[in-house]
PDB file of N, CA and C in Angstrom:
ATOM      1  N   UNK A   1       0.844  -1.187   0.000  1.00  0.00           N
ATOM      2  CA  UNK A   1       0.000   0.000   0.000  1.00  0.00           C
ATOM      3  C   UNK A   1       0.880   1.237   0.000  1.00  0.00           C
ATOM      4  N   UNK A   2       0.030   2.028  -0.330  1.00  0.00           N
ATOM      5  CA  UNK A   2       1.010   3.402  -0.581  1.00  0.00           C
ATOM      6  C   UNK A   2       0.177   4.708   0.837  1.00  0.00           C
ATOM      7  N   UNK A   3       1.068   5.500   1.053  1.00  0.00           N
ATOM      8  CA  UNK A   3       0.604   6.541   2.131  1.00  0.00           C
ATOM      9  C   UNK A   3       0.740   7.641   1.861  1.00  0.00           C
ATOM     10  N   UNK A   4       0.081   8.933   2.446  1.00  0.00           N
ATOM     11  CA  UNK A   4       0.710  10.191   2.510  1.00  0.00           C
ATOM     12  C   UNK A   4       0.014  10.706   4.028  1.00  0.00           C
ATOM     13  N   UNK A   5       0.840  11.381   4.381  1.00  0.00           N
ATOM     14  CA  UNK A   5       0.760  12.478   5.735  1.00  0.00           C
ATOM     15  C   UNK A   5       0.518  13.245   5.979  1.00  0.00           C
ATOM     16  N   UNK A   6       0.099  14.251   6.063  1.00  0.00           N
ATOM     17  CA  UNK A   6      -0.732  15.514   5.985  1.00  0.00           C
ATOM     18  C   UNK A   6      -1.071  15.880   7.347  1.00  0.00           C
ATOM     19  N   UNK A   7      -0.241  17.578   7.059  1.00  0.00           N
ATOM     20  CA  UNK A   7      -0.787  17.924   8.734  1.00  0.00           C
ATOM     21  C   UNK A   7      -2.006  18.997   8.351  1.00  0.00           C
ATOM     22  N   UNK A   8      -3.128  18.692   9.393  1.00  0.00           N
ATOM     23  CA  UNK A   8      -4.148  19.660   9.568  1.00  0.00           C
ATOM     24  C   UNK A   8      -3.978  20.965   9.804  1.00  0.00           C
ATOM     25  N   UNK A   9      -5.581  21.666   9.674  1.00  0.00           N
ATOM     26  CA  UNK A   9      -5.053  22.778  10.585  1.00  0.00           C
ATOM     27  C   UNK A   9      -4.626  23.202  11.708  1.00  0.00           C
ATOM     28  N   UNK A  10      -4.687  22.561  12.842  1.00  0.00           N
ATOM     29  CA  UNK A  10      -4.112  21.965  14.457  1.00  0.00           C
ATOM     30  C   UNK A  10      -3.014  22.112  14.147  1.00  0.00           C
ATOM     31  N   UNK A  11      -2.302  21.413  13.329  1.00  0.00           N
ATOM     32  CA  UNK A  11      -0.761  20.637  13.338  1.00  0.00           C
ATOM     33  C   UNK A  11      -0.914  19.534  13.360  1.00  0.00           C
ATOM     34  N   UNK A  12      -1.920  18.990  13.339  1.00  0.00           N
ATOM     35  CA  UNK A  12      -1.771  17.239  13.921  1.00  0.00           C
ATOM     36  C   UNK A  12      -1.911  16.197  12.534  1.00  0.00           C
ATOM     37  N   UNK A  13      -0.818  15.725  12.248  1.00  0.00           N
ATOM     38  CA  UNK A  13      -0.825  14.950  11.093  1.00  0.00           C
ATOM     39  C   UNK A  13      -1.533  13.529  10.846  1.00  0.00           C
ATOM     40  N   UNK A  14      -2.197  13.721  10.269  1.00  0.00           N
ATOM     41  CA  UNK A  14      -2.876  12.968   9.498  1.00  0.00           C
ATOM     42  C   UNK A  14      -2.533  11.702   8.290  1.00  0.00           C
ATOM     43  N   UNK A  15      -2.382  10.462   8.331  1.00  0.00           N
ATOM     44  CA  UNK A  15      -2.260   9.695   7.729  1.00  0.00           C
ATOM     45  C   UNK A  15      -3.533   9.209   6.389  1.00  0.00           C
ATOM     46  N   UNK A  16      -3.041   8.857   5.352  1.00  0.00           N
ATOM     47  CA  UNK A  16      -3.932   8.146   4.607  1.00  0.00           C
ATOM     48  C   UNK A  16      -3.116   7.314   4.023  1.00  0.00           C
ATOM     49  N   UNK A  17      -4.134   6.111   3.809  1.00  0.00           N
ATOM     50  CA  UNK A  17      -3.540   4.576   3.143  1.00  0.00           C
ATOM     51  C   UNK A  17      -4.388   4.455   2.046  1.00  0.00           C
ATOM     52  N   UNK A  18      -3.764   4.242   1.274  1.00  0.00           N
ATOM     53  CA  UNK A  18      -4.920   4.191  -0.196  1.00  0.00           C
ATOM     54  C   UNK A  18      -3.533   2.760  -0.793  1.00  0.00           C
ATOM     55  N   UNK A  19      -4.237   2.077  -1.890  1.00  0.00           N
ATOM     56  CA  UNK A  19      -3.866   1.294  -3.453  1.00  0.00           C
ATOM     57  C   UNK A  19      -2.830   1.744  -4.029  1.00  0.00           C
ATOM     58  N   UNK A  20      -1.937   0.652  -4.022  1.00  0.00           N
ATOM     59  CA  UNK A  20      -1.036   0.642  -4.839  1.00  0.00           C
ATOM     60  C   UNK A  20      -0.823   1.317  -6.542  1.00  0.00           C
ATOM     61  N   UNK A  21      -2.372   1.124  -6.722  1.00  0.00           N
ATOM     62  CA  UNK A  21      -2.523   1.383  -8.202  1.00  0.00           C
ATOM     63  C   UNK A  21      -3.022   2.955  -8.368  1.00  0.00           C
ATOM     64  N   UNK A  22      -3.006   3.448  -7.111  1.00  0.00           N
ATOM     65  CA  UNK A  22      -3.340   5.047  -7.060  1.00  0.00           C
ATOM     66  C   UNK A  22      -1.921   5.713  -7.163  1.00  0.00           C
ATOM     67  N   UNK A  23      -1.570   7.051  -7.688  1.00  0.00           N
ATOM     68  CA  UNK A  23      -0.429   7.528  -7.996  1.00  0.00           C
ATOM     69  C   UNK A  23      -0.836   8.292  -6.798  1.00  0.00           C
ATOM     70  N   UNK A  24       0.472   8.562  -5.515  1.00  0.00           N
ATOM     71  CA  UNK A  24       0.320   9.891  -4.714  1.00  0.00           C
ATOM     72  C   UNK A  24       0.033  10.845  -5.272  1.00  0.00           C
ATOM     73  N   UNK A  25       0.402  11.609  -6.278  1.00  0.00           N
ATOM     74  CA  UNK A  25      -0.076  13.036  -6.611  1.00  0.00           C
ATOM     75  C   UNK A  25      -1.395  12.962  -6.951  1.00  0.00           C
ATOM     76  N   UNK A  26      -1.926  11.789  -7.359  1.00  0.00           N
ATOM     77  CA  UNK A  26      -3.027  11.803  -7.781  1.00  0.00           C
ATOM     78  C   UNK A  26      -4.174  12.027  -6.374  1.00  0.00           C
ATOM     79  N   UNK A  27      -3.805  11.302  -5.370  1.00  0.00           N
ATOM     80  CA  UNK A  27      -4.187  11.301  -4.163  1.00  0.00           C
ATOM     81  C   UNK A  27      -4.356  12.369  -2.876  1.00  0.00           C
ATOM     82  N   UNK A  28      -3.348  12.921  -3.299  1.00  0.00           N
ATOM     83  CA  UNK A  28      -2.785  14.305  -3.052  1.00  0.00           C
ATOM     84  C   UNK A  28      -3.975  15.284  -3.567  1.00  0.00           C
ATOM     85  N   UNK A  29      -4.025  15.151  -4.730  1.00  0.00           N
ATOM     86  CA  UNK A  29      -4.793  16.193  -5.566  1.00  0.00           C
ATOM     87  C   UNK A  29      -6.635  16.371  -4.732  1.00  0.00           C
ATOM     88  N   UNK A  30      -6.774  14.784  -3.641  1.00  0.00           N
ATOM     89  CA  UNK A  30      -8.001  14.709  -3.597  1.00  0.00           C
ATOM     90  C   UNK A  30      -8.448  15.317  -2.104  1.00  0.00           C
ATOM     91  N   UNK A  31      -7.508  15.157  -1.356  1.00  0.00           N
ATOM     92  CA  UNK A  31      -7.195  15.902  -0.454  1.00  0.00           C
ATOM     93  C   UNK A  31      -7.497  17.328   0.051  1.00  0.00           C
ATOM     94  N   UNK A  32      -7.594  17.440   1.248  1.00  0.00           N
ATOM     95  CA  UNK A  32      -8.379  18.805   1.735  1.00  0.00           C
ATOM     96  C   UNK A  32      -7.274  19.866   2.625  1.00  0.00           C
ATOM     97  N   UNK A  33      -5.900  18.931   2.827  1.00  0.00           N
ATOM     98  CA  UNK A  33      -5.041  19.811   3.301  1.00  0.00           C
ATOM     99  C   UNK A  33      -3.952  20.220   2.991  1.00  0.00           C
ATOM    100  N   UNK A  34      -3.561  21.353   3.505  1.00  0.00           N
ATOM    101  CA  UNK A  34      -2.903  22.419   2.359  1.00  0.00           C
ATOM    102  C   UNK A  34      -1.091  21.874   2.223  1.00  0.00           C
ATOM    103  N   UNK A  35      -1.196  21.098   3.483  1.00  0.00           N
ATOM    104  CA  UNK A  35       0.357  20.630   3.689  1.00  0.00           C
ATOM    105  C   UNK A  35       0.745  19.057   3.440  1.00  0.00           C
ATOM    106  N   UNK A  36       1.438  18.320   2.532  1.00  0.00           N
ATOM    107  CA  UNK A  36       1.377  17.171   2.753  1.00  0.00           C
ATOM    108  C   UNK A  36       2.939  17.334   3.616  1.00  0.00           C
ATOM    109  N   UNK A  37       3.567  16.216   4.552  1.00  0.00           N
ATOM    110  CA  UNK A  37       4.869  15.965   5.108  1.00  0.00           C
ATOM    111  C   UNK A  37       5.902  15.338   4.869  1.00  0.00           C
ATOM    112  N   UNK A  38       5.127  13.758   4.241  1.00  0.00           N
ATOM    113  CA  UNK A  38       5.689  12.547   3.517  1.00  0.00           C
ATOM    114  C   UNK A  38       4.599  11.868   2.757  1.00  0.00           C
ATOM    115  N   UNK A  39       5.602  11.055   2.439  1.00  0.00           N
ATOM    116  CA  UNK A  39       4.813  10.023   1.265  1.00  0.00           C
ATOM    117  C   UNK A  39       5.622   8.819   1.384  1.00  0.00           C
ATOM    118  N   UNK A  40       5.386   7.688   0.693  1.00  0.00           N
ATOM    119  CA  UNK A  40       5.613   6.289   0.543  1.00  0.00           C
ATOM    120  C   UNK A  40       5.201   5.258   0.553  1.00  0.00           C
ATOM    121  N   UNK A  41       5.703   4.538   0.829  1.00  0.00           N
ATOM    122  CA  UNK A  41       4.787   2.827   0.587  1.00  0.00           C
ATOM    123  C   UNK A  41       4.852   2.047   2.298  1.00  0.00           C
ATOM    124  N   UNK A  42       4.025   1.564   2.652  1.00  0.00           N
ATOM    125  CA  UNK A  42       3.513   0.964   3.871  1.00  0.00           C
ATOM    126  C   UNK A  42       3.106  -0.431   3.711  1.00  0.00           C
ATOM    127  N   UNK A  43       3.897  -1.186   4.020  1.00  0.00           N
ATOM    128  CA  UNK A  43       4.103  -2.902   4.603  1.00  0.00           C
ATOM    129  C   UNK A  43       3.603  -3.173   6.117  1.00  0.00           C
ATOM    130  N   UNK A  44       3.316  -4.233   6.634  1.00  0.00           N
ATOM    131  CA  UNK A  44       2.720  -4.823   7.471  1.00  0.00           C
ATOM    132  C   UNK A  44       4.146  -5.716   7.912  1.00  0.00           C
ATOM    133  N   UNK A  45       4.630  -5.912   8.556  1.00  0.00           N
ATOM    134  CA  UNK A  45       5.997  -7.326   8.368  1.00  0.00           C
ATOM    135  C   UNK A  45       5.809  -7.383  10.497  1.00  0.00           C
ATOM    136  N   UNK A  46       6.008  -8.553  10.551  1.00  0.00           N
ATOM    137  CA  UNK A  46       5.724  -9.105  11.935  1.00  0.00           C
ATOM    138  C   UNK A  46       4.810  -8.759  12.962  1.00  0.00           C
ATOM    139  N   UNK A  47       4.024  -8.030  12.729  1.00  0.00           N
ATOM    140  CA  UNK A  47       3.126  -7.182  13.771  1.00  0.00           C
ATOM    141  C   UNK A  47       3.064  -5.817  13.722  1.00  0.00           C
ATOM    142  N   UNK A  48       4.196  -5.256  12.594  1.00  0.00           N
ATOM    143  CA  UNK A  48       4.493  -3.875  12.774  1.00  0.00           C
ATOM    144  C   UNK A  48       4.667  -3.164  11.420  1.00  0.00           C
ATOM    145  N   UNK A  49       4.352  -1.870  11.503  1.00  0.00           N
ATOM    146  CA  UNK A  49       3.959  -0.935  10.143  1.00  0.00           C
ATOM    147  C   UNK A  49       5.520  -0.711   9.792  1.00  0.00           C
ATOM    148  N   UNK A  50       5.628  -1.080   8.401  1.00  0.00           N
ATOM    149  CA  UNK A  50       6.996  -0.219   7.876  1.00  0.00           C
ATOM    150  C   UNK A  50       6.677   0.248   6.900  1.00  0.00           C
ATOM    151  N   UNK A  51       7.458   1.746   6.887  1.00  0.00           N
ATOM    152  CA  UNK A  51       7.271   2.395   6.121  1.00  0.00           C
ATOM    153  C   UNK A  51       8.665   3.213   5.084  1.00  0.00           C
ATOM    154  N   UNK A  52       8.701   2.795   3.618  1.00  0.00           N
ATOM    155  CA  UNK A  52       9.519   2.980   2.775  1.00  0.00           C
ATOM    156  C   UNK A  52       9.510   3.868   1.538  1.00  0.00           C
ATOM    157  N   UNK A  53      10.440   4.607   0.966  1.00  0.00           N
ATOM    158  CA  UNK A  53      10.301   4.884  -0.199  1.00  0.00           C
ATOM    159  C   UNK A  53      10.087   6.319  -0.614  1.00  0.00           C
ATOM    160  N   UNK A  54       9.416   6.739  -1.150  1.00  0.00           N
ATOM    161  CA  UNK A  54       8.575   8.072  -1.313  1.00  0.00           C
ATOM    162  C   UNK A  54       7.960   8.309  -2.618  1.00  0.00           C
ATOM    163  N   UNK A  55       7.832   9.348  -3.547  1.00  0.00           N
ATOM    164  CA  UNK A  55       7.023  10.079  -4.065  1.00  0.00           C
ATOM    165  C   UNK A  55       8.076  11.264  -5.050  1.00  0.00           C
ATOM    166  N   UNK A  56       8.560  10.753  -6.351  1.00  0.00           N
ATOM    167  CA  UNK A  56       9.299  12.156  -6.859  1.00  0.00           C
ATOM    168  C   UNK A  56       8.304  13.109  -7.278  1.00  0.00           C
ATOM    169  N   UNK A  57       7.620  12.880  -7.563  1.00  0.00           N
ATOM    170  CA  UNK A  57       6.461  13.782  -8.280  1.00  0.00           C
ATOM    171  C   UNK A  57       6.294  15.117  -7.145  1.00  0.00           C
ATOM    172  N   UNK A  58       6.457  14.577  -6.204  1.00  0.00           N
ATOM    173  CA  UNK A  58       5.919  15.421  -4.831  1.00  0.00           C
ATOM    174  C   UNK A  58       7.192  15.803  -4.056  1.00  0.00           C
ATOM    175  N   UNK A  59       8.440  15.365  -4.266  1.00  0.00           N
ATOM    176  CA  UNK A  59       9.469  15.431  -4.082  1.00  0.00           C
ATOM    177  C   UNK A  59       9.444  14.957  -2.218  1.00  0.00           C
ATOM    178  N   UNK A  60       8.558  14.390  -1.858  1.00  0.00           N
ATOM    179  CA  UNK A  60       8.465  14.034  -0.719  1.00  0.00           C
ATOM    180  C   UNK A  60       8.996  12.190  -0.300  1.00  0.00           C
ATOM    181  N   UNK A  61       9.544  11.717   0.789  1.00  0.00           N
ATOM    182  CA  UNK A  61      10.182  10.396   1.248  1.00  0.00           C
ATOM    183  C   UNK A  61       9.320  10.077   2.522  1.00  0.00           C
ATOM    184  N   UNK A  62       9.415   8.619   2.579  1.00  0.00           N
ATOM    185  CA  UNK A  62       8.765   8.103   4.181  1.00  0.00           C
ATOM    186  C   UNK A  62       9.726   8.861   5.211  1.00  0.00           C
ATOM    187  N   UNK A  63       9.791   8.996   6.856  1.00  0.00           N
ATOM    188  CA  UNK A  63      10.298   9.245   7.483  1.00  0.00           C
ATOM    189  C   UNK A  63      10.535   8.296   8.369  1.00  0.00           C
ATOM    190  N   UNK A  64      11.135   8.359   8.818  1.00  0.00           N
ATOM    191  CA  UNK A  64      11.526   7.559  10.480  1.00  0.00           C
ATOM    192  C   UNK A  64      10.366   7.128  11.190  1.00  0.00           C
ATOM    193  N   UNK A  65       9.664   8.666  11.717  1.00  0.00           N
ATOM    194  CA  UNK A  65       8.272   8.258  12.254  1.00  0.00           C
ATOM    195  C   UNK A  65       6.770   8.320  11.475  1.00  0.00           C
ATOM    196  N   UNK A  66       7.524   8.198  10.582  1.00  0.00           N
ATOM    197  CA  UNK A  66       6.077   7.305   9.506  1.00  0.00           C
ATOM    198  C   UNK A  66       5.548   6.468  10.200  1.00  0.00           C
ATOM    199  N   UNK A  67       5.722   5.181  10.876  1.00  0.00           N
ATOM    200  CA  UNK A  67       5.356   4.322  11.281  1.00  0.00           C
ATOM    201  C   UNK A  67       4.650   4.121  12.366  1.00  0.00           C
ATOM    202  N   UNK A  68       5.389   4.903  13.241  1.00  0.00           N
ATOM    203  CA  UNK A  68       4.642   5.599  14.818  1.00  0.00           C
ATOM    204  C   UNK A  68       3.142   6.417  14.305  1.00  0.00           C
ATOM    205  N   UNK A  69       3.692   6.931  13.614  1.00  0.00           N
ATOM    206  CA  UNK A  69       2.022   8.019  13.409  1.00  0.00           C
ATOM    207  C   UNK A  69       1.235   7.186  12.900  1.00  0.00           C
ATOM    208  N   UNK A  70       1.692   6.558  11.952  1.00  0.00           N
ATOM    209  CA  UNK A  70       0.803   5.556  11.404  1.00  0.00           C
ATOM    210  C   UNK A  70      -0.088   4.882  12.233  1.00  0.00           C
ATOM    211  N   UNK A  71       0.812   4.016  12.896  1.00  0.00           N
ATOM    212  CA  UNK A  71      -0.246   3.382  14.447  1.00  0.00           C
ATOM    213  C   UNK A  71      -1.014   3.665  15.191  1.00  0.00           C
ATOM    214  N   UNK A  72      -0.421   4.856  15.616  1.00  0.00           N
ATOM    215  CA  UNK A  72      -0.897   5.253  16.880  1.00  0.00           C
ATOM    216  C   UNK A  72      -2.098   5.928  16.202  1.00  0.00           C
ATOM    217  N   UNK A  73      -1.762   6.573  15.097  1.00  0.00           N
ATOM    218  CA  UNK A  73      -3.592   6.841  14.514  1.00  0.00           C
ATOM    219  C   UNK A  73      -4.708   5.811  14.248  1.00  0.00           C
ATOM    220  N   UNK A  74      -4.235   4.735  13.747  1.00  0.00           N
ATOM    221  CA  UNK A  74      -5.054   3.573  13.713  1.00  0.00           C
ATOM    222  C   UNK A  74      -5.570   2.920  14.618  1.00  0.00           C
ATOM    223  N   UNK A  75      -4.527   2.983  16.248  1.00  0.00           N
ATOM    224  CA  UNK A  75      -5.143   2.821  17.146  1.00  0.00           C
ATOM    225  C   UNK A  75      -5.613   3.569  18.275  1.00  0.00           C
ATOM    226  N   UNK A  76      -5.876   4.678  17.945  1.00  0.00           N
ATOM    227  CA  UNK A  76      -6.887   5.388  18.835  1.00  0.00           C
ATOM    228  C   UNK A  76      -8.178   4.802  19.148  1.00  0.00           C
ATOM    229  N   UNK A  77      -8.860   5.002  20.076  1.00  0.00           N
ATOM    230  CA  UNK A  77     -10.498   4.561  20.451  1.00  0.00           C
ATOM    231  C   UNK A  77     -11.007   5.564  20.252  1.00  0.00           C
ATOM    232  N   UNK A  78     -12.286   5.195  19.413  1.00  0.00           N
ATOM    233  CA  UNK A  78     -13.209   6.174  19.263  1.00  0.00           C
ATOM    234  C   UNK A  78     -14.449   6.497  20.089  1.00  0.00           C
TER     235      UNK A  78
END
């Protein structure tokens, strides 16, 4: 799967996971916030999110804590 990051108006960044077969910019384009942070591709491997790669189009890369945000957004309680 592929990702991008996006911080709100807060500051508080925002993850999305979309299809491989979606182009980030394209994804990007659908988007409501004004900042994206990173981009890349998102694996599942032993229990845990990794996150690789990036986006030239957007000139944006995964980060370090790609993975952390990733989670910890997914596992919030609603």
């Amino acid at each position: 799967m592929k990702y991008l990051i996006c911080e709100d108006f807060s500051g508080q960044h925002i993850p999305f996971l979309f299809p491989d077969r979606v182009a980030h910019v394209d994804m990007r384009e659908q988007l409501p916030y004004a900042k994206v942070v990173s981009a890349g591709y998102i694996e599942l491997q032993d229990g845990s999110f990794v996150c690789f790669g990036g986006d030239g189009d957007l000139n944006l890369s995964a980060r370090p804590e790609d993975a952390d945000c990733i989670s910890v957004f997914f596992s919030k309680k609603k």
